[in-house]
Protein backbone atom coordinates (compact mmCIF):
# COMPACT_ATOMS: atom_id res chain seq x y z
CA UNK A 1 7.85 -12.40 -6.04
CA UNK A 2 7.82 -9.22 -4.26
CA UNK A 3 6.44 -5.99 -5.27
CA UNK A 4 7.39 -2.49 -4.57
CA UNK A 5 4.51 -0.19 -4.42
CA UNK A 6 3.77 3.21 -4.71
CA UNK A 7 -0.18 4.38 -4.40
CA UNK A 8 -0.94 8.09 -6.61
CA UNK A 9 -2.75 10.04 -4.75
CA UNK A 10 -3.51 10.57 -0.82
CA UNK A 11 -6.74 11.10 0.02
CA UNK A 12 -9.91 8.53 -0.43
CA UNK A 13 -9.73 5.57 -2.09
CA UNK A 14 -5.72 5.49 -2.40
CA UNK A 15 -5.63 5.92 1.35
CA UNK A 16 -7.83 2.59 2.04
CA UNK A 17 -5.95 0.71 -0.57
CA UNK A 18 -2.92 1.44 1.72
CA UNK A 19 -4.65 0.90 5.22
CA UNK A 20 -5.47 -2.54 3.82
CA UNK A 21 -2.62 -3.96 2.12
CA UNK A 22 -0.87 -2.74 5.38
CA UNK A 23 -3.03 -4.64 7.29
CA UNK A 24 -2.50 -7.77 4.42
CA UNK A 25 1.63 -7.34 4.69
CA UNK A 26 1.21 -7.25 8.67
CA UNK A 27 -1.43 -9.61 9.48
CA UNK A 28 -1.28 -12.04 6.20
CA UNK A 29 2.22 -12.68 5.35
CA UNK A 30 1.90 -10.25 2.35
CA UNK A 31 5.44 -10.15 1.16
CA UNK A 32 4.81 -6.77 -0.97
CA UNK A 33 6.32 -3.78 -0.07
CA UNK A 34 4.84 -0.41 0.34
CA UNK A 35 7.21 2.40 -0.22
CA UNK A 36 4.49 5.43 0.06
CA UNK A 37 2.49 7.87 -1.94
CA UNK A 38 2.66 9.98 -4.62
CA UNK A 39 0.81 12.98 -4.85
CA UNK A 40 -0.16 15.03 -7.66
């Protein structure tokens, strides 16, 4: 099953979360979905 995702915050540690499952949905077959981030 699918997942949509959304990552709080954009800086750091929320930025290389993204960068890799990225590279895990382009690369790997991940079938999650990133939609973006939220900042606070």
């Amino acid at each position: 099953m699918a997942k949509k995702v959304i990552i709080i915050g954009g800086i750091g540690t929320a930025v290389n979360i993204a960068e890799q499952m990225q590279d895990a949905i382009d690369n790997y077959g991940l079938k999650d979905e990133f939609l973006g981030f939220c900042f606070r």
